[in-house]
Every structure is written in structure tokens, then in C-alpha cells.
C-alpha atoms as a PDB file:
ATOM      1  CA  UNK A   1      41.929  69.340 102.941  1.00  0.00           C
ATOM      2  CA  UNK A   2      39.927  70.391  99.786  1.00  0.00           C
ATOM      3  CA  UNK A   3      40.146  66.464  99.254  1.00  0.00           C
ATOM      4  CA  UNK A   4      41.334  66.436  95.774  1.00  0.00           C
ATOM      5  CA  UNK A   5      43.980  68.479  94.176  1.00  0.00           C
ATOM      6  CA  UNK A   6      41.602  69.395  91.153  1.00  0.00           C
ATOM      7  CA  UNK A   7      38.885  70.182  93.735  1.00  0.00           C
ATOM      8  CA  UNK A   8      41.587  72.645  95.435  1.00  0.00           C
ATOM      9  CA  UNK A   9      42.966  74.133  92.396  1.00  0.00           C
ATOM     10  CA  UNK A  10      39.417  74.780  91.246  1.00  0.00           C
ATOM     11  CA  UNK A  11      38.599  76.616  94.591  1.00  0.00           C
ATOM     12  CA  UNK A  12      41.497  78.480  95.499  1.00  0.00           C
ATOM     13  CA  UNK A  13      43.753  78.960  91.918  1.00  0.00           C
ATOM     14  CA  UNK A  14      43.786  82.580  92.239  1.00  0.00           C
ATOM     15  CA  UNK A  15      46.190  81.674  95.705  1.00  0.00           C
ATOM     16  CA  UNK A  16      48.069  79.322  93.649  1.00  0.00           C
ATOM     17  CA  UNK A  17      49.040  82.073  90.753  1.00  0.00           C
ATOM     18  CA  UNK A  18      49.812  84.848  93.723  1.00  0.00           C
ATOM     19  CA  UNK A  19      52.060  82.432  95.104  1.00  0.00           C
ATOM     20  CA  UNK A  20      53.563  81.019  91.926  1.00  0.00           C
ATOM     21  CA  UNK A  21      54.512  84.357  90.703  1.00  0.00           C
ATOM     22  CA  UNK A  22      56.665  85.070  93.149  1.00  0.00           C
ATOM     23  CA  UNK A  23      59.030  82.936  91.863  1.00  0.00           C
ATOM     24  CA  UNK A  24      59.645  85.515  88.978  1.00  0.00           C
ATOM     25  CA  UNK A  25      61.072  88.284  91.209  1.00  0.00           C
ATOM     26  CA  UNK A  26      63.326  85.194  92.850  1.00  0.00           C
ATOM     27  CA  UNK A  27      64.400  83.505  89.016  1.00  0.00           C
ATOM     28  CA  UNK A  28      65.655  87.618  88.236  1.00  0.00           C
ATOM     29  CA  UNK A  29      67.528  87.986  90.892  1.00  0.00           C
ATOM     30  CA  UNK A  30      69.648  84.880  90.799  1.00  0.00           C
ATOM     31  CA  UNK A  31      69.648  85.279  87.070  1.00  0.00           C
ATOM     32  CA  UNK A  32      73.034  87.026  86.774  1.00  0.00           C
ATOM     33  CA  UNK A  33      73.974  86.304  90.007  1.00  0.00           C
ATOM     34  CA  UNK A  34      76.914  84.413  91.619  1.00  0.00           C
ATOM     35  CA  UNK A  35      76.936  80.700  91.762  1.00  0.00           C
ATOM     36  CA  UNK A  36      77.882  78.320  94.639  1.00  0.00           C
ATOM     37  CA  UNK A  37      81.002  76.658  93.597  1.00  0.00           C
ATOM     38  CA  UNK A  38      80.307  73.637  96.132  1.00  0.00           C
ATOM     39  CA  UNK A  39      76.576  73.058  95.441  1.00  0.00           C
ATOM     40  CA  UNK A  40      75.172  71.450  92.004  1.00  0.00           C
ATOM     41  CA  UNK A  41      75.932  68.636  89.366  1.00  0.00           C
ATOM     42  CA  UNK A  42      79.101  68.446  87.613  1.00  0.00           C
ATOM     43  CA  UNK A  43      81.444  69.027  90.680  1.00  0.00           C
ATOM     44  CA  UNK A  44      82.602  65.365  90.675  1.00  0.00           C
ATOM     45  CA  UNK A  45      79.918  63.526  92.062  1.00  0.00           C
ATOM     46  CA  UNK A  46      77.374  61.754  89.939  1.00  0.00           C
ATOM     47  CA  UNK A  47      73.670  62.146  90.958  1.00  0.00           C
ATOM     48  CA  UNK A  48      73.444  58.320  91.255  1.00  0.00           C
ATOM     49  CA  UNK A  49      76.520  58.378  93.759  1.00  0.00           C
ATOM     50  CA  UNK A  50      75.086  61.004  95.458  1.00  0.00           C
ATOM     51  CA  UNK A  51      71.066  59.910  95.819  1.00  0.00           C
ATOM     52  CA  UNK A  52      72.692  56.698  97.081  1.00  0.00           C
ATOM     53  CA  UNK A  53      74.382  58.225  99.582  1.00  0.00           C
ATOM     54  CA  UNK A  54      71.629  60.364 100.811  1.00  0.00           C
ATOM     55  CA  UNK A  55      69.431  57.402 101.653  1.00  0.00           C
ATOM     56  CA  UNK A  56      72.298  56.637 104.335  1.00  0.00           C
ATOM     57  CA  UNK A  57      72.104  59.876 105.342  1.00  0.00           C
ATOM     58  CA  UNK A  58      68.380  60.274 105.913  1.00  0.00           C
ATOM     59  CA  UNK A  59      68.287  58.004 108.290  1.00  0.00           C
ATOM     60  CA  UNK A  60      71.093  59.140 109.933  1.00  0.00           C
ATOM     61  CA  UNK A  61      68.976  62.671 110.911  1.00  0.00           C
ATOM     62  CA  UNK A  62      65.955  60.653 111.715  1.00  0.00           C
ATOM     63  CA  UNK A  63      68.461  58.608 114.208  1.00  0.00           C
ATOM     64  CA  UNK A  64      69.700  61.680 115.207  1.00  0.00           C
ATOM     65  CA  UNK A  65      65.784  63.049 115.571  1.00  0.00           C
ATOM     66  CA  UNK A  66      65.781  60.295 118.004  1.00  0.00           C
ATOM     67  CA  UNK A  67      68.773  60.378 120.313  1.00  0.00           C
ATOM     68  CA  UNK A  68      71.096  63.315 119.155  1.00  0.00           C
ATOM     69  CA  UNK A  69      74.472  61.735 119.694  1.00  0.00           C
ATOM     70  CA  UNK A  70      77.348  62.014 118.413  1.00  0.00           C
ATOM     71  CA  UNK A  71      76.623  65.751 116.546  1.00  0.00           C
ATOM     72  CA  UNK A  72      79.353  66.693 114.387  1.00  0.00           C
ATOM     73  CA  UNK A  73      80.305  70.333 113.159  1.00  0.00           C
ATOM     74  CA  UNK A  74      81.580  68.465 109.551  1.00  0.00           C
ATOM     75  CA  UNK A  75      80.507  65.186 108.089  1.00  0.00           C
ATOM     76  CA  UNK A  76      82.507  63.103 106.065  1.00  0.00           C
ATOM     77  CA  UNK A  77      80.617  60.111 105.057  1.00  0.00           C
ATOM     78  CA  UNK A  78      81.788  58.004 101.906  1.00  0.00           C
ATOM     79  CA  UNK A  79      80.173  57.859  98.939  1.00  0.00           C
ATOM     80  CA  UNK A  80      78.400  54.827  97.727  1.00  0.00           C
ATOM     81  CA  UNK A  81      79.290  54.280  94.055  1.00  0.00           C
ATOM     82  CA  UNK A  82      76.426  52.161  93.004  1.00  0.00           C
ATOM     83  CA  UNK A  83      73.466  50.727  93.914  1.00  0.00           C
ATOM     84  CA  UNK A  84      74.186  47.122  94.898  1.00  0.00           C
ATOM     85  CA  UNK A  85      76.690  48.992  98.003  1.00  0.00           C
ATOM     86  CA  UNK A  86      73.468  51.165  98.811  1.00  0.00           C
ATOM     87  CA  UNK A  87      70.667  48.729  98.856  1.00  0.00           C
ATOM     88  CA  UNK A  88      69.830  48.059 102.354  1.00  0.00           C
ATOM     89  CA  UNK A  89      69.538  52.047 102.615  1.00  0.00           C
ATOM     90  CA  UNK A  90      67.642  52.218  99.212  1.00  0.00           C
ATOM     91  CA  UNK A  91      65.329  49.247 100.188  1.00  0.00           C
ATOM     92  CA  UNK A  92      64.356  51.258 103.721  1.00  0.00           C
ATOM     93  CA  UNK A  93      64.185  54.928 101.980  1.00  0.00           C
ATOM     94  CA  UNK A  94      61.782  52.886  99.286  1.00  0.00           C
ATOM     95  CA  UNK A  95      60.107  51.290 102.350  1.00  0.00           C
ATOM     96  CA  UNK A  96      59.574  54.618 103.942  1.00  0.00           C
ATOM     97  CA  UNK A  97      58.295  56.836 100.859  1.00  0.00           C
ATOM     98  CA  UNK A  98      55.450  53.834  99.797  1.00  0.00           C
ATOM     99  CA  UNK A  99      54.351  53.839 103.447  1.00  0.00           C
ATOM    100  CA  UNK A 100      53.822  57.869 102.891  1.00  0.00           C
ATOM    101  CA  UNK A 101      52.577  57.864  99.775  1.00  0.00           C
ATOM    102  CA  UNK A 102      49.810  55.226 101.453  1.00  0.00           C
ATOM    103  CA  UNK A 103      49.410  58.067 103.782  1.00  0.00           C
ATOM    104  CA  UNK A 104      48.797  60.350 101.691  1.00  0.00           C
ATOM    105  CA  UNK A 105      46.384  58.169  99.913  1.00  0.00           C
ATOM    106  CA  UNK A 106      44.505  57.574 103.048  1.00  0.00           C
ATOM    107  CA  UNK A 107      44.325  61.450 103.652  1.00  0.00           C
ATOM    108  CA  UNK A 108      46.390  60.481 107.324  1.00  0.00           C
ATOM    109  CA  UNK A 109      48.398  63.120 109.680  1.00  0.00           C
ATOM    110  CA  UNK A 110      51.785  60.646 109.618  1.00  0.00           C
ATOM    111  CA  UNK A 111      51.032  60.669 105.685  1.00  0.00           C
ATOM    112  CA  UNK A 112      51.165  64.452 106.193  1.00  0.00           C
ATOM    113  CA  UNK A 113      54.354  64.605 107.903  1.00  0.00           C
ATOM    114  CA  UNK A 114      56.347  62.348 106.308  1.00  0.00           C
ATOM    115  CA  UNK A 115      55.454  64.286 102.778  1.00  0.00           C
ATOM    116  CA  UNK A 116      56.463  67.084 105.072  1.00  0.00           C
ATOM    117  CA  UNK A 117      59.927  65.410 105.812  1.00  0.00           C
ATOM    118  CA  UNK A 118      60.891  64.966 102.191  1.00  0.00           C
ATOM    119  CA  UNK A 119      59.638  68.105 100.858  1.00  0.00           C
ATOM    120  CA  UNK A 120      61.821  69.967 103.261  1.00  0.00           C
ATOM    121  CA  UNK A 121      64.863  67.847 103.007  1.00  0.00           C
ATOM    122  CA  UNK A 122      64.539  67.549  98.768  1.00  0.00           C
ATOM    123  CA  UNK A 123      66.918  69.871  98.031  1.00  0.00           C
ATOM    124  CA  UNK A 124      69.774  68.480  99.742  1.00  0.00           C
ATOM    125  CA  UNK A 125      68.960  65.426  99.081  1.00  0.00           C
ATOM    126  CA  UNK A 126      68.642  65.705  95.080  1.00  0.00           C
ATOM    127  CA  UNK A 127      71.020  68.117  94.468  1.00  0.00           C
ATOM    128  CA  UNK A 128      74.968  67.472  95.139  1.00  0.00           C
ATOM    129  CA  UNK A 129      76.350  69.716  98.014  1.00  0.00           C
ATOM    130  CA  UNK A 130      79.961  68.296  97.878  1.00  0.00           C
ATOM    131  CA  UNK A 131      80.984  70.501 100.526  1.00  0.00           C
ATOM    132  CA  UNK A 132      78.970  69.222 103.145  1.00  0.00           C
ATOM    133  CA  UNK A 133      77.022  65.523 102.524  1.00  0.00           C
ATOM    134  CA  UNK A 134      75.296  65.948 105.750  1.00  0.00           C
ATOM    135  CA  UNK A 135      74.551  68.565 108.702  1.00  0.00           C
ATOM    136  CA  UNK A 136      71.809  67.904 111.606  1.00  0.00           C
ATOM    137  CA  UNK A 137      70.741  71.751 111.320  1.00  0.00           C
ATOM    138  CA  UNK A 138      68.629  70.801 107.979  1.00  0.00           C
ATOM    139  CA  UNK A 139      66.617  68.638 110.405  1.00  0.00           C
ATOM    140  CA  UNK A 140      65.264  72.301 112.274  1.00  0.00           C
ATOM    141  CA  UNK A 141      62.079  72.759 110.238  1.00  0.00           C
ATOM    142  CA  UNK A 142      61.526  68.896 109.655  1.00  0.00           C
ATOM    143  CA  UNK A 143      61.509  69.115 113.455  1.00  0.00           C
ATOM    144  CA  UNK A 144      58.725  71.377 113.360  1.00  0.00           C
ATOM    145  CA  UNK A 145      56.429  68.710 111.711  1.00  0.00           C
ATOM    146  CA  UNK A 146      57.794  65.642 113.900  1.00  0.00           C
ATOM    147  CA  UNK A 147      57.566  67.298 117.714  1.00  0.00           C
ATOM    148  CA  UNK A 148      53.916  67.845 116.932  1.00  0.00           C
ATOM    149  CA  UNK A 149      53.374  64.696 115.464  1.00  0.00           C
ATOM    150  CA  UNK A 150      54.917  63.110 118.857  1.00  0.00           C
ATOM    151  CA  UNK A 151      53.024  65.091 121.084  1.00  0.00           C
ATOM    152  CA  UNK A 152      50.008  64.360 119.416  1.00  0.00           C
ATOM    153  CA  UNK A 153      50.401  61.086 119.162  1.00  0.00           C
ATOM    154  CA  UNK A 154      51.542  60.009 122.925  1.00  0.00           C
ATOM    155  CA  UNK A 155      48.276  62.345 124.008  1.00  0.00           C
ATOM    156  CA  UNK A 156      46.081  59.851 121.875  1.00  0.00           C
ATOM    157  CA  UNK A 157      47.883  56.980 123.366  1.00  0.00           C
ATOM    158  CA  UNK A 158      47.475  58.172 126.594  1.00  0.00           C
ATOM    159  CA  UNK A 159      44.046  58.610 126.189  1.00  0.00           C
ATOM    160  CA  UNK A 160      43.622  55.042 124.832  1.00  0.00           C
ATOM    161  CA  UNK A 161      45.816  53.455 127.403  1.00  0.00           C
ATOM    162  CA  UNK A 162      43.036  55.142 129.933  1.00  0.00           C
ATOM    163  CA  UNK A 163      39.825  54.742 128.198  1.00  0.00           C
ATOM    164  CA  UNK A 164      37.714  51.645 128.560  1.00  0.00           C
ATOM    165  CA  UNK A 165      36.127  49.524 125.983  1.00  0.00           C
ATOM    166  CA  UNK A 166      33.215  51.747 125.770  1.00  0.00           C
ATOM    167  CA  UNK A 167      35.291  54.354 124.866  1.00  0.00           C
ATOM    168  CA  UNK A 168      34.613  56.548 128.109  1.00  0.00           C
ATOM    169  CA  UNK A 169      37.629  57.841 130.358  1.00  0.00           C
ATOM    170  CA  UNK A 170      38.537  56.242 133.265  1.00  0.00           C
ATOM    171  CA  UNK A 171      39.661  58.106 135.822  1.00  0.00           C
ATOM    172  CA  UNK A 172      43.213  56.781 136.517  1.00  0.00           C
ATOM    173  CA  UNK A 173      46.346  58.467 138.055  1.00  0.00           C
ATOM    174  CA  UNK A 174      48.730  56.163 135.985  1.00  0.00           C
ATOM    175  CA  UNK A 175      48.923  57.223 132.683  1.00  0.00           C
ATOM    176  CA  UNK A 176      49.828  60.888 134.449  1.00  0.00           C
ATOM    177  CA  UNK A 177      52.426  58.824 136.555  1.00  0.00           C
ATOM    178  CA  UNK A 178      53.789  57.585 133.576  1.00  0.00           C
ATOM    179  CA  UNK A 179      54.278  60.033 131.103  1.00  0.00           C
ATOM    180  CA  UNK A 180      55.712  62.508 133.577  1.00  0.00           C
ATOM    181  CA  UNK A 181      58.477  60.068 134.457  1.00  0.00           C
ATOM    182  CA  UNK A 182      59.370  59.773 130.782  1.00  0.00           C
ATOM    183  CA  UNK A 183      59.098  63.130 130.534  1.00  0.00           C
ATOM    184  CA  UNK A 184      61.329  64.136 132.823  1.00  0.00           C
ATOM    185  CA  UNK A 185      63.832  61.216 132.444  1.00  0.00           C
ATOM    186  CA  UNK A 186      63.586  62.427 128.751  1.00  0.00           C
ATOM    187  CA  UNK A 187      64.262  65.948 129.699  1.00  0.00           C
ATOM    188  CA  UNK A 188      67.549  64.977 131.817  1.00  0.00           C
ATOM    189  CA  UNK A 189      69.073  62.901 129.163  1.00  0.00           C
ATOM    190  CA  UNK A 190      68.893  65.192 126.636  1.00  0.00           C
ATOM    191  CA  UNK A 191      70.137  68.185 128.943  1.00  0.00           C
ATOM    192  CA  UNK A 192      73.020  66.301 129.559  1.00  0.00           C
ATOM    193  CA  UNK A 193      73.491  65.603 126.043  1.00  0.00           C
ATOM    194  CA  UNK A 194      73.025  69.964 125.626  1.00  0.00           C
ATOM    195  CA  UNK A 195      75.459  70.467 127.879  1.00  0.00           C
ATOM    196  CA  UNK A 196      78.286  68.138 126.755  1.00  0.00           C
ATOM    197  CA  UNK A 197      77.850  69.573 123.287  1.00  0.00           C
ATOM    198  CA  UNK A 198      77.885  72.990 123.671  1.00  0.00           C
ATOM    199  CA  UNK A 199      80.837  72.530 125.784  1.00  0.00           C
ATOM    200  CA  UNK A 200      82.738  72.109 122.498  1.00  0.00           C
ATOM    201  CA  UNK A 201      81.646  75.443 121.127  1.00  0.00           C
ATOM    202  CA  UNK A 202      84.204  76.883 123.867  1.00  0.00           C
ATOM    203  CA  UNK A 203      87.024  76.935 121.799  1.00  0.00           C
ATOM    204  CA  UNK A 204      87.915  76.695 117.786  1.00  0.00           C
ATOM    205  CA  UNK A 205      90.289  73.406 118.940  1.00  0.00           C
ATOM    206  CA  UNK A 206      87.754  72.116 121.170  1.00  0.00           C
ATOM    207  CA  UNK A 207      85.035  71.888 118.307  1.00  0.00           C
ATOM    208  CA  UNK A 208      87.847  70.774 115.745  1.00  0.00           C
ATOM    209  CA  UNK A 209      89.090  68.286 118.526  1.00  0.00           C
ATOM    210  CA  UNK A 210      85.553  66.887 119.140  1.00  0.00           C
ATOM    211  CA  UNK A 211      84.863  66.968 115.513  1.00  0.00           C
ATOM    212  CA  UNK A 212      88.330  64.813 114.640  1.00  0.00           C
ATOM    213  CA  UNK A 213      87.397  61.878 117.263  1.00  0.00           C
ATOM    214  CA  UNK A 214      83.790  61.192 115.343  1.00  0.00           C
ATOM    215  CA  UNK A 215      85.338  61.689 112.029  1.00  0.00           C
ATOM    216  CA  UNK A 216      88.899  60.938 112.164  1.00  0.00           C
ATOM    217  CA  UNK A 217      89.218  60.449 108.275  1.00  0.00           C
ATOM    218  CA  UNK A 218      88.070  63.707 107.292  1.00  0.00           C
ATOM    219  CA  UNK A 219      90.328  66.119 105.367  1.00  0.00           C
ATOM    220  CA  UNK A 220      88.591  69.480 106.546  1.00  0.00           C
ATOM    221  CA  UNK A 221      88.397  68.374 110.206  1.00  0.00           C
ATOM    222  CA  UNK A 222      91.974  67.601 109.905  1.00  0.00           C
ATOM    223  CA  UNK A 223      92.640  70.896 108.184  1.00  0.00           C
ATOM    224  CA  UNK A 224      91.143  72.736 110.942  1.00  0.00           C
ATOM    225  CA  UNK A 225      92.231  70.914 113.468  1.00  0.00           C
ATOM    226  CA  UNK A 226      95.799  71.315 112.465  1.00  0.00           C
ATOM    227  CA  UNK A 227      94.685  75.195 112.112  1.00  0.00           C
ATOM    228  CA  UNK A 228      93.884  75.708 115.818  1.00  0.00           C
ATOM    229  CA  UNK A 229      96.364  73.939 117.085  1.00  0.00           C
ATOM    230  CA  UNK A 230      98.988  76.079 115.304  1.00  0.00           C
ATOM    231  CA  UNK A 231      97.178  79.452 116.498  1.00  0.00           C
ATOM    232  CA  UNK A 232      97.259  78.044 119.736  1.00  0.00           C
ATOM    233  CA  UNK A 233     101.334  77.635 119.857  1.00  0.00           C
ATOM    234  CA  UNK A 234     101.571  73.532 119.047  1.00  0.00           C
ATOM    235  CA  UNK A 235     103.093  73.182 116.429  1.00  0.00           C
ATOM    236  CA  UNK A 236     104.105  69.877 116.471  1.00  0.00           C
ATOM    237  CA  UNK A 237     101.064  68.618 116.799  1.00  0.00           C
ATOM    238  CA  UNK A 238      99.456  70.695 114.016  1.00  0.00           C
ATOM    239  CA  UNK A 239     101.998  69.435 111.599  1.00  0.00           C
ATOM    240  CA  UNK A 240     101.122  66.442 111.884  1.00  0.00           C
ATOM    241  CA  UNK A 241      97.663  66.902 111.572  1.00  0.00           C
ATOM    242  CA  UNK A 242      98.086  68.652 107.929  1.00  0.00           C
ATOM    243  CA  UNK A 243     100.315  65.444 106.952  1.00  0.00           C
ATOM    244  CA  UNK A 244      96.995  63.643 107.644  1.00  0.00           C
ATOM    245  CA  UNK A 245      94.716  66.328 105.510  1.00  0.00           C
ATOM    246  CA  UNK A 246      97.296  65.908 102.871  1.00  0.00           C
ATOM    247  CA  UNK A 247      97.210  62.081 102.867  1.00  0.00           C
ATOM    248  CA  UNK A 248      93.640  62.095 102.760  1.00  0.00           C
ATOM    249  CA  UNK A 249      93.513  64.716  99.916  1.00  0.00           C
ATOM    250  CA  UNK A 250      96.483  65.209  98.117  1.00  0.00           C
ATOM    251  CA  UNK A 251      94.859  67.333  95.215  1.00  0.00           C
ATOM    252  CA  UNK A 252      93.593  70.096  97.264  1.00  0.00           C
ATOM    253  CA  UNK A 253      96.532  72.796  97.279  1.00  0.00           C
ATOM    254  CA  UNK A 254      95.115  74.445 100.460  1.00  0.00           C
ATOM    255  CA  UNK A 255      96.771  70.875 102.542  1.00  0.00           C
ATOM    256  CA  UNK A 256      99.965  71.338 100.894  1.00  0.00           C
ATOM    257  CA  UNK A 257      99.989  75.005 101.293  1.00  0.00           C
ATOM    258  CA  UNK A 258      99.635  74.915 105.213  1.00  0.00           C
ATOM    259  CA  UNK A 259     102.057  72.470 105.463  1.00  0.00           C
ATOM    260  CA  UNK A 260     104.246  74.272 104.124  1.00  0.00           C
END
């Protein structure tokens, strides 16, 4: 807005110190405090295996931006262990971030939200959370830059689809016509899509059951799988979901444990 970031440092710095020191209070109180066991480098997973992976799975909440199906409670994507297996995902992330840093160069709104998109989503995406590679809910406030943005943009589309060359508005029922049948067509679909998936937050074996059909190879959705269908009297069936959590993960003691 100030146009240049020396421009805006030079007229507002005194906002910039406020809000930098704030970190200090922040830095003190996490100084001696407890650490995430699940989050961080050194937990197994290289940063190059994991910024790999994270390309695939930015464009899996963007998809998922788009047409919100299939949500899962847990996912339990592979790792890519080098760049040649991640290059189609590395070659549209790279793709993506020159085509905002042009943006941003050009002082444009989509500029402004895509910036907006990575800042939000940086610290999951640079930082190793082996616990959890991906989850839609990180998409929330990145969702509060992109609904605008679509709005927006569909009004000045609308407006150009009913303007003629002059640039004055012609007075056309159409355009209206139009975007309210989207609109609503839009608005079914997705209530349908609502509906079926809260219908799985019913139950703890309804979510685990849901969650085991999208990711059938994951050792926690197994795990808790197996874990609701024993408190829910089937036995049987739970035992052999925990012979599938300990296949996939023999290490973790937890598997064996239950079994047991």
C-alpha cells in the first residue's frame, strides 16, 4: 500500500517495533516450556523429504478448496524421498510461487492472496509435523483470503460479461440468471457434501470407519479403528484390524500392546 517496503518502514516503524516486541513476552514463555514431541526436525524425517512432500500436499487443500471430497479425520500420505519422485509437484509449487511473486511485483490483489496462502500455510509446510502430514482445517484462515478473492472476482466478471465496449452497463437479466443458478446449484452440492460428512461425526467407529476406506494403509486409522470396534463388543473384527496397524508399523509398541 505504502508502495515500497522502505517507504512503509519509514512511515509507520514505530508500528513495526510495537508489533515486533511482542514476540519477547511469546520467546519467554516457551523458553522453558514443554516441547511437542511430534512437531520439528530430527524426528525421522529429513526437511528435503518433507518440503517434497508438502508440495503434494498443497495442492491437495487447494483441490480440496475446490470440491471438498473425500475429507479425512487422519492423513497418511507417503513420503517422497527425493526430488526426482517429487518433481511434477515441485515444478507446479515453483510454477505457482513465480506467478505470485509476479503479483506481488505488479502490486495485484491475486498477488496479494496467494502471498497470503503461503504465509499462512509456512509453518506446516517448512517445519516437520510427523504426526499429521496433512489436515484440511489449516485451510480455515487461507479460506478467508480465497472466498473474497472469488466473490470479487465473479462480481467483476459479471460486470464485464454485461458491459458493452464502451464500458457502460447494459441492462441485461442474464448475467443475474446465471450466477444465481450456479449459485444455488453450488449451494446444493456442497450441502450434500455437509451432510454426508458430518454424518460420520455420529459415532467414534463411524469416523474411524470412514477414515479407514480413504486411507486404508494408515497405521493410526487402523489403530483406532480396531479401538472402536473393540469398545463396541467386536472383537473379531478389531483384532484384525490391530494385525493390520502392526503390519504397517511394527516399531510402535502401542500396535503390539493392543493386540495383545
Amino acid at each position: 500500500l505504502a508502495g515500497s517496503f522502505r517507504r512503509a518502514l519509514g512511515s509507520s516503524w514505530p508500528l513495526y517495533v510495537a508489533l515486533a516486541l511482542t514476540w519477547l513476552p511469546l520467546a519467554a514463555f516457551n523458553l522453558h516450556g514443554p516441547r511437542t514431541p511430534v512437531a520439528g526436525f530430527g524426528l525421522g524425517v529429513s526437511g528435503l523429504q518433507w518440503w517434497c512432500t508438502q508440495t503434494k500436499v498443497l495442492f491437495l487443500y487447494l483441490k480440496l478448496t475446490v470440491w471438498p471430497w473425500p475429507l479425512v479425520i487422519h492423513y497418511d500420505i507417503p513420503y517422497f524421498d527425493s526430488i526426482a519422485a517429487a518433481w511434477p509437484w515441485i515444478a507446479l509449487t515453483s510454477l505457482l510461487i513465480a506467478l505470485i511473486v509476479y503479483g506481488v511485483y505488479r502490486g495485484s490483489a491475486w498477488g496479494f492472496v496467494g502471498t497470503w496462502i503461503f504465509a499462512v500455510l509456512s509453518p506446516t509446510l517448512l517445519i516437520p509435523l510427523t504426526a499429521e502430514i496433512a489436515a484440511e482445517r489449516r485451510m480455515y484462515v487461507v479460506l478467508a483470503a480465497l472466498m473474497p478473492a472469488t466473490v470479487v472476482g465473479c462480481y467483476a466478471l459479471l460486470r464485464r460479461a454485461a458491459s458493452a465496449s464502451d464500458g457502460t452497463v447494459v441492462e441485461s437479466k442474464i448475467p443475474f440468471a446465471l450466477t444465481l443458478a450456479a449459485a444455488l446449484a453450488l449451494a446444493g452440492a456442497y450441502s450434500l457434501i455437509d451432510l454426508r460428512r458430518l454424518s460420520v461425526y455420529t459415532d467414534k467407529l463411524a469416523l474411524w470407519s470412514d477414515a479407514a476406506e480413504n486411507q486404508p494403509n494408515s497405521p493410526i486409522i487402523q489403530l483406532n479403528l480396531a479401538t472402536a470396534l473393540e469398545a463396541a463388543g467386536r472383537k473379531d473384527e478389531a483384532v484384525a484390524h490391530y494385525f493390520r496397524a502392526v503390519e504397517l508399523q511394527p516399531n510402535h509398541f502401542v500396535n503390539h500392546f493392543k493386540l495383545a
